[in-house]
C-alpha atoms as a PDB file:
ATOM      1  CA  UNK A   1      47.254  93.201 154.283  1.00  0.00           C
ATOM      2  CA  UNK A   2      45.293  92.427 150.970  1.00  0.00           C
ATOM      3  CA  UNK A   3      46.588  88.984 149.785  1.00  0.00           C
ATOM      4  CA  UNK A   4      48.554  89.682 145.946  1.00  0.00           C
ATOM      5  CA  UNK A   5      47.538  86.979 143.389  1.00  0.00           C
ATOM      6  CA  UNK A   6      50.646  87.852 141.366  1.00  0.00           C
ATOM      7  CA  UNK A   7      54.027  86.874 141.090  1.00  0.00           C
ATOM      8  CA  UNK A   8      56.512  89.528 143.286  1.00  0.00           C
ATOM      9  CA  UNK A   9      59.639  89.033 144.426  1.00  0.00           C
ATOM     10  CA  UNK A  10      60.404  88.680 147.796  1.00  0.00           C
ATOM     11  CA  UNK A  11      63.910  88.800 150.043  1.00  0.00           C
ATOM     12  CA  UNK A  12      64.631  86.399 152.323  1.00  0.00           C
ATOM     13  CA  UNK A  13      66.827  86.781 155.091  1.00  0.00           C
ATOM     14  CA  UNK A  14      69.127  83.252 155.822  1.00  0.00           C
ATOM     15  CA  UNK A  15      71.919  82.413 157.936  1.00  0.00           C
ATOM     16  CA  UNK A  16      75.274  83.457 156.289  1.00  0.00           C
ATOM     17  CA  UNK A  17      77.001  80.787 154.383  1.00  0.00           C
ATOM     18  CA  UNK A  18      73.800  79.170 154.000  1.00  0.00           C
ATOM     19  CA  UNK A  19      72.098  80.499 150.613  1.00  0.00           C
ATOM     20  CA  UNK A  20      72.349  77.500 148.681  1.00  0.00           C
ATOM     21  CA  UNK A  21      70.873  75.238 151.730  1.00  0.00           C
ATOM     22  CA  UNK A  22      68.200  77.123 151.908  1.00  0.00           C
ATOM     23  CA  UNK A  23      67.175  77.577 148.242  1.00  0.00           C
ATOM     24  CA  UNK A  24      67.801  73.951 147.750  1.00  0.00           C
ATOM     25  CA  UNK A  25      65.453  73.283 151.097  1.00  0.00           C
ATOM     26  CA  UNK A  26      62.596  76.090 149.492  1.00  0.00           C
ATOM     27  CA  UNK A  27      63.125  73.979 146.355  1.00  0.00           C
ATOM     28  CA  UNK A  28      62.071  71.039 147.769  1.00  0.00           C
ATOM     29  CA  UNK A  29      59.508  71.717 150.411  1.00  0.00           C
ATOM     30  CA  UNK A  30      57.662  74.051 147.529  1.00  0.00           C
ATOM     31  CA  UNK A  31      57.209  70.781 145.497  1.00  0.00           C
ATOM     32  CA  UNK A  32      56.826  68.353 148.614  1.00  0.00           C
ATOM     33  CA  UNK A  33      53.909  70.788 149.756  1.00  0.00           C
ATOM     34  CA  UNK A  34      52.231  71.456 146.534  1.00  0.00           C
ATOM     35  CA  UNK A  35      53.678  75.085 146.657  1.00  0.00           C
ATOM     36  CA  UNK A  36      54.964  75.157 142.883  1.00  0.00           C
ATOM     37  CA  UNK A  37      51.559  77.023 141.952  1.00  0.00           C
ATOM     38  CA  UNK A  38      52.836  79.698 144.728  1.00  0.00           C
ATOM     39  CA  UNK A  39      56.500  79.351 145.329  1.00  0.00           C
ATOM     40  CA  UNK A  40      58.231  79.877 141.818  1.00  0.00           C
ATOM     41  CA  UNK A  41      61.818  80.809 141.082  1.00  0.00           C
ATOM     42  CA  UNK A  42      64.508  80.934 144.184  1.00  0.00           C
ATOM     43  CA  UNK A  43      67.777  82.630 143.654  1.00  0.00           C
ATOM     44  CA  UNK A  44      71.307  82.784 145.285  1.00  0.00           C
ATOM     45  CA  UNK A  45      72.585  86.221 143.673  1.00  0.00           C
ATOM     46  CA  UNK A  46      76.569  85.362 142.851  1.00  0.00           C
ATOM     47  CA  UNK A  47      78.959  86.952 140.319  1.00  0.00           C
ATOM     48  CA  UNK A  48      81.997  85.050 139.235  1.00  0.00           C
ATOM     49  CA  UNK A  49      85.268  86.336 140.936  1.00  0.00           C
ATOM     50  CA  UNK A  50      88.712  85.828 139.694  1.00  0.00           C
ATOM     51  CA  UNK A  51      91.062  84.758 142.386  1.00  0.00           C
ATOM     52  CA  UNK A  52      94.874  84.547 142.483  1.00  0.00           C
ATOM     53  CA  UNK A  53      96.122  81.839 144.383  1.00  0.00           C
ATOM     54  CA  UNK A  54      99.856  80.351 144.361  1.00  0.00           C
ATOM     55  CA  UNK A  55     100.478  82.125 141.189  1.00  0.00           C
ATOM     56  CA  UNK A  56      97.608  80.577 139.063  1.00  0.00           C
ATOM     57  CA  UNK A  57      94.452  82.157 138.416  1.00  0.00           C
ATOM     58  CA  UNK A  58      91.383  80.897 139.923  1.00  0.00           C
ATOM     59  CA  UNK A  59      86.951  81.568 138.903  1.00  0.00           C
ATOM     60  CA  UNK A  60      84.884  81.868 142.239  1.00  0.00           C
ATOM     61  CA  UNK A  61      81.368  82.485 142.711  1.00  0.00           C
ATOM     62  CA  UNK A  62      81.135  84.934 145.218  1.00  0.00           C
ATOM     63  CA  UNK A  63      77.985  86.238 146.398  1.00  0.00           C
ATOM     64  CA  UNK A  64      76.480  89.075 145.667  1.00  0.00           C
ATOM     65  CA  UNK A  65      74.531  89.721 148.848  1.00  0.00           C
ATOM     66  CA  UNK A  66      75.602  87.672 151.311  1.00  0.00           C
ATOM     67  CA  UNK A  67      72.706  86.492 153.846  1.00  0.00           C
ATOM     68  CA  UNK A  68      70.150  86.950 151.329  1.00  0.00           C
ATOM     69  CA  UNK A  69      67.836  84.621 148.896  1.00  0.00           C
ATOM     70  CA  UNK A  70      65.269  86.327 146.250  1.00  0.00           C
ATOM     71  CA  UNK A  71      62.047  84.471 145.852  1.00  0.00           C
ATOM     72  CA  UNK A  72      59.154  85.157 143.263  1.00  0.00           C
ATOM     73  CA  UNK A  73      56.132  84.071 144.894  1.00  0.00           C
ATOM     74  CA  UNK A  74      52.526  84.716 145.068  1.00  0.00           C
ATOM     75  CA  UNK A  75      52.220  85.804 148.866  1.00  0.00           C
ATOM     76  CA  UNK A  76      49.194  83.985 150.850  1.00  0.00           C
ATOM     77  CA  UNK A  77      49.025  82.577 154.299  1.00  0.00           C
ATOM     78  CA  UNK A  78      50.100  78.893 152.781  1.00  0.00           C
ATOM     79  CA  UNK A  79      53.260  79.839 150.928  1.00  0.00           C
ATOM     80  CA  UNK A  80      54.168  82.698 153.357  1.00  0.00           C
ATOM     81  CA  UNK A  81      53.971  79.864 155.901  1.00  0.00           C
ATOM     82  CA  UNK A  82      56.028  77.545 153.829  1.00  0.00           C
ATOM     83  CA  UNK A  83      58.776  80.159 153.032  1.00  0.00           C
ATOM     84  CA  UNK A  84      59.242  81.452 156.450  1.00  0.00           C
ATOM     85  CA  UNK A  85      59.754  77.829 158.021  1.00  0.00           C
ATOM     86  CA  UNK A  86      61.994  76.609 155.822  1.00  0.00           C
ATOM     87  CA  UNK A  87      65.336  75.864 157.627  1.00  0.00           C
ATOM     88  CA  UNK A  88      67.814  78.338 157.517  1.00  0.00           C
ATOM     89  CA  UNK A  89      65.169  81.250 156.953  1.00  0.00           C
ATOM     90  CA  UNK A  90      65.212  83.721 159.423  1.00  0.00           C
ATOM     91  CA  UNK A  91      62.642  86.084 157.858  1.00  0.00           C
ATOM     92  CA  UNK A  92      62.024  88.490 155.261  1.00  0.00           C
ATOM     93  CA  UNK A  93      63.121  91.563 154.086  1.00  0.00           C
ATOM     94  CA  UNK A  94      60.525  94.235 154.601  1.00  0.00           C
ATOM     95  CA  UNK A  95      58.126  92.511 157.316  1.00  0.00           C
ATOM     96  CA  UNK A  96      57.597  94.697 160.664  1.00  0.00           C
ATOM     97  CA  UNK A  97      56.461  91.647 162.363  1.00  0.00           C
ATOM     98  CA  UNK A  98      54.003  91.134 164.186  1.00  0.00           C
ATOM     99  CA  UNK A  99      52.986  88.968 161.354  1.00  0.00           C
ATOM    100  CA  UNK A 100      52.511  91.347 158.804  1.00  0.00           C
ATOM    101  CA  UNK A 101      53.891  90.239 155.518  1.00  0.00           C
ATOM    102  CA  UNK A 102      56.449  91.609 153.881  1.00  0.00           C
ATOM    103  CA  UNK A 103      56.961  94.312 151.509  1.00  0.00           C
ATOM    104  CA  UNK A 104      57.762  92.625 147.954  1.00  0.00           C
ATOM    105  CA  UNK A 105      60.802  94.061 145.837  1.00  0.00           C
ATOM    106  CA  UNK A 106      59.854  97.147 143.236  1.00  0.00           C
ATOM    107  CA  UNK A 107      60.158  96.091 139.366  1.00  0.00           C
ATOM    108  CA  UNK A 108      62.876  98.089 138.752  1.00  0.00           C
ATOM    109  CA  UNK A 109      65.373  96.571 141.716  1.00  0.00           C
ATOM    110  CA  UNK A 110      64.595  93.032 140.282  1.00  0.00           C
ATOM    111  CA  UNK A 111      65.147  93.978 137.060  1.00  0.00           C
ATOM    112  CA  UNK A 112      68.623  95.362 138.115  1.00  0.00           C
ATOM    113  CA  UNK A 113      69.182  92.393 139.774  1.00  0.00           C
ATOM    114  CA  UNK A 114      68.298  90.086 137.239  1.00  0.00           C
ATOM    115  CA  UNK A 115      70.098  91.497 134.652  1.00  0.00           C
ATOM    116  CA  UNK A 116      73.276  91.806 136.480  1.00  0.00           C
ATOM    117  CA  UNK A 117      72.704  87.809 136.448  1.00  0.00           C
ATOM    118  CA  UNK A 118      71.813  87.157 132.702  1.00  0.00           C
ATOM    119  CA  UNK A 119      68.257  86.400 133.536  1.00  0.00           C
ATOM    120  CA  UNK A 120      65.419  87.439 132.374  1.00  0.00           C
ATOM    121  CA  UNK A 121      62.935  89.556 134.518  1.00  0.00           C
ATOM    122  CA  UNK A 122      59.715  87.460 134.144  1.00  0.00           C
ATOM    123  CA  UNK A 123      59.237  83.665 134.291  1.00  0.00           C
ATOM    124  CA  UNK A 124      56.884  83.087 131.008  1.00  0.00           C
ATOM    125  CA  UNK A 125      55.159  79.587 131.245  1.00  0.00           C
ATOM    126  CA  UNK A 126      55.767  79.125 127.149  1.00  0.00           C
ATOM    127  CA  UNK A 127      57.777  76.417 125.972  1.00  0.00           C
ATOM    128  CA  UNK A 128      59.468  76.368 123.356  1.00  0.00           C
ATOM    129  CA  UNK A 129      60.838  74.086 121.022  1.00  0.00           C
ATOM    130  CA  UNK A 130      63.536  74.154 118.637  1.00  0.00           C
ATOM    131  CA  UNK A 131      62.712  74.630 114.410  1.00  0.00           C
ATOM    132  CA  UNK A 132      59.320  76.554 116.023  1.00  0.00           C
ATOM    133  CA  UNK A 133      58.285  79.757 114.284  1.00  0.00           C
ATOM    134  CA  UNK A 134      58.464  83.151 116.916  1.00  0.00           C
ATOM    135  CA  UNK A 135      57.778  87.250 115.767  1.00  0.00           C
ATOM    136  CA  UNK A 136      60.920  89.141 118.222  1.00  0.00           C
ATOM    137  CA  UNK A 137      58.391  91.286 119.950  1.00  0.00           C
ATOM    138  CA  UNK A 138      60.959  93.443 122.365  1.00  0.00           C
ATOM    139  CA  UNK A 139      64.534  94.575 121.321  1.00  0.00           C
ATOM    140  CA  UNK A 140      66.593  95.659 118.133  1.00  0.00           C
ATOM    141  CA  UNK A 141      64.611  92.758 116.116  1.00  0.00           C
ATOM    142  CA  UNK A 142      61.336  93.830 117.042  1.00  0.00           C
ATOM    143  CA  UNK A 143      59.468  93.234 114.136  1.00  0.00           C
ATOM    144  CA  UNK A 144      60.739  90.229 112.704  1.00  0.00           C
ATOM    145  CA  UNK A 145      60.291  86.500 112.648  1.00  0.00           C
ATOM    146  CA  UNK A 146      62.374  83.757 112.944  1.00  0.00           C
ATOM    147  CA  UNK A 147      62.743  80.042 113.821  1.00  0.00           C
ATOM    148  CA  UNK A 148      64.265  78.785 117.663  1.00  0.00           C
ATOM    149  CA  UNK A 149      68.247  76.997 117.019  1.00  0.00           C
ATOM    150  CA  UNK A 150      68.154  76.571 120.968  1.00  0.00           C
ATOM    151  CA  UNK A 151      66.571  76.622 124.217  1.00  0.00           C
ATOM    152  CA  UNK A 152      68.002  77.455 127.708  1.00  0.00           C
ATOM    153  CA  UNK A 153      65.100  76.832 129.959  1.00  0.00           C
ATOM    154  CA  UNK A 154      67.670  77.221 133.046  1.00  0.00           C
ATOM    155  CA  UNK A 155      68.005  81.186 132.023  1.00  0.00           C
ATOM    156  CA  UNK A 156      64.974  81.920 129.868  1.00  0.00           C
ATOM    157  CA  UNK A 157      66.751  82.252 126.907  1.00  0.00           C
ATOM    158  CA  UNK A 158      66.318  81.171 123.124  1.00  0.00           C
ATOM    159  CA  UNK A 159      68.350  81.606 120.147  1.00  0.00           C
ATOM    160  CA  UNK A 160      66.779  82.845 117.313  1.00  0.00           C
ATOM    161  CA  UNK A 161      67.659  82.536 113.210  1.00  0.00           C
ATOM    162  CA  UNK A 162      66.669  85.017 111.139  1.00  0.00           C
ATOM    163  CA  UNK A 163      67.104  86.504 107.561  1.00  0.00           C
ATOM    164  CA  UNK A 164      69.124  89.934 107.780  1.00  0.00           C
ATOM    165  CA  UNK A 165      70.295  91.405 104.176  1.00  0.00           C
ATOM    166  CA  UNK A 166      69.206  87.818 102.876  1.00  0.00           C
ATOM    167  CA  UNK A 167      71.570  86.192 105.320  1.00  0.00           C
ATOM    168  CA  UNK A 168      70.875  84.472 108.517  1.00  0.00           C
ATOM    169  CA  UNK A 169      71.771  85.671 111.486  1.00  0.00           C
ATOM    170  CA  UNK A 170      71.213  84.562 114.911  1.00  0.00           C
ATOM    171  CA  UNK A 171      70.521  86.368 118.266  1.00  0.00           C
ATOM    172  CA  UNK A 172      70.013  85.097 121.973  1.00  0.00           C
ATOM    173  CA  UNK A 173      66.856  86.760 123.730  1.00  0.00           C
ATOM    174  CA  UNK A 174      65.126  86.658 126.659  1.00  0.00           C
ATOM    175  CA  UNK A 175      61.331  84.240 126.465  1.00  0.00           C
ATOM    176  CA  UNK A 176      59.964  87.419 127.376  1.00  0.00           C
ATOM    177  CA  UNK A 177      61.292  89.314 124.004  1.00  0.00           C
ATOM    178  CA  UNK A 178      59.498  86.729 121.800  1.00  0.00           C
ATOM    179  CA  UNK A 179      55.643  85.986 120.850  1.00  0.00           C
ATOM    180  CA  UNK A 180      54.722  82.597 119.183  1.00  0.00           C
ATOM    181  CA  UNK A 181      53.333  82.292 116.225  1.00  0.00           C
END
């Protein structure tokens, strides 16, 4: 298989119960082994649940696919290597073995995915800082410019001010639904 120099997702397949070992463990050994050029974002998919319990209401995360962790990654031999020997990994989604790697997500399932988290569907390396000057590229502001009020770096979000019927108004967008100036 031709070796992808972009960013796909991947799905990994882990022990159940042990999602949030095993992205904390890709976490780590993706910095330890100089992966974080490769090995990018690592995700648990979980939806809060509301829980009765003894008569008082009660927020869970549940998960949303149990067994599984989502990866983006640029797939070579080194980070394929790294991925698939982290503990609690017991393969990937979409690999027929006999090493052959695996099949990476299509656009449209991640951005399903994503958005049924709140995140956005691409990582953008920009950062951003608050009072800076942005154009809304993507959205029902397309077309206008405004100044950052805040920063969410966690989720990939920013709120934007801008003048509406010579008022400001403020909306929260996605990195990816904002240019620089």
């Amino acid at each position: 298989m031709v070796e992808s120099a972009e960013k796909l997702w991947y799905v990994l397949h882990t022990y159940s119960g042990y999602e949030n070992k095993v992205k904390a463990n890709l976490e780590s050994r993706a910095t330890s082994m100089g992966m974080d050029d490769y090995i990018f974002r690592v995700i648990v998919p979980e939806e809060e649940e509301e829980e009765v319990k003894n008569g008082k209401a009660k927020t869970k995360m549940e998960k949303t696919f149990p067994g599984y962790v989502l990866v983006e990654m640029v797939m070579t031999d080194e980070s394929w290597f790294v991925v698939r020997n982290t503990p609690g990994v017991t393969g990937f989604v979409g690999s027929h073995g006999a090493g052959s790697k695996p099949s990476p997500l299509l656009p449209e399932e991640v951005a399903t995915i994503l958005h049924s988290l709140g995140m956005s569907t691409r990582q953008t390396n920009l950062d951003f800082t608050v009072g800076e000057p942005v154009t809304i590229v993507d959205g029902a502001f397309a077309g206008t410019d405004g100044k950052v009020t805040a920063v969410d770096k966690e989720k990939n979000k920013l709120k934007v001010a801008m003048m509406m019927f010579e008022r400001e108004v403020e909306a929260e967008l996605d990195f990816d639904q904002v240019d620089k100036h």
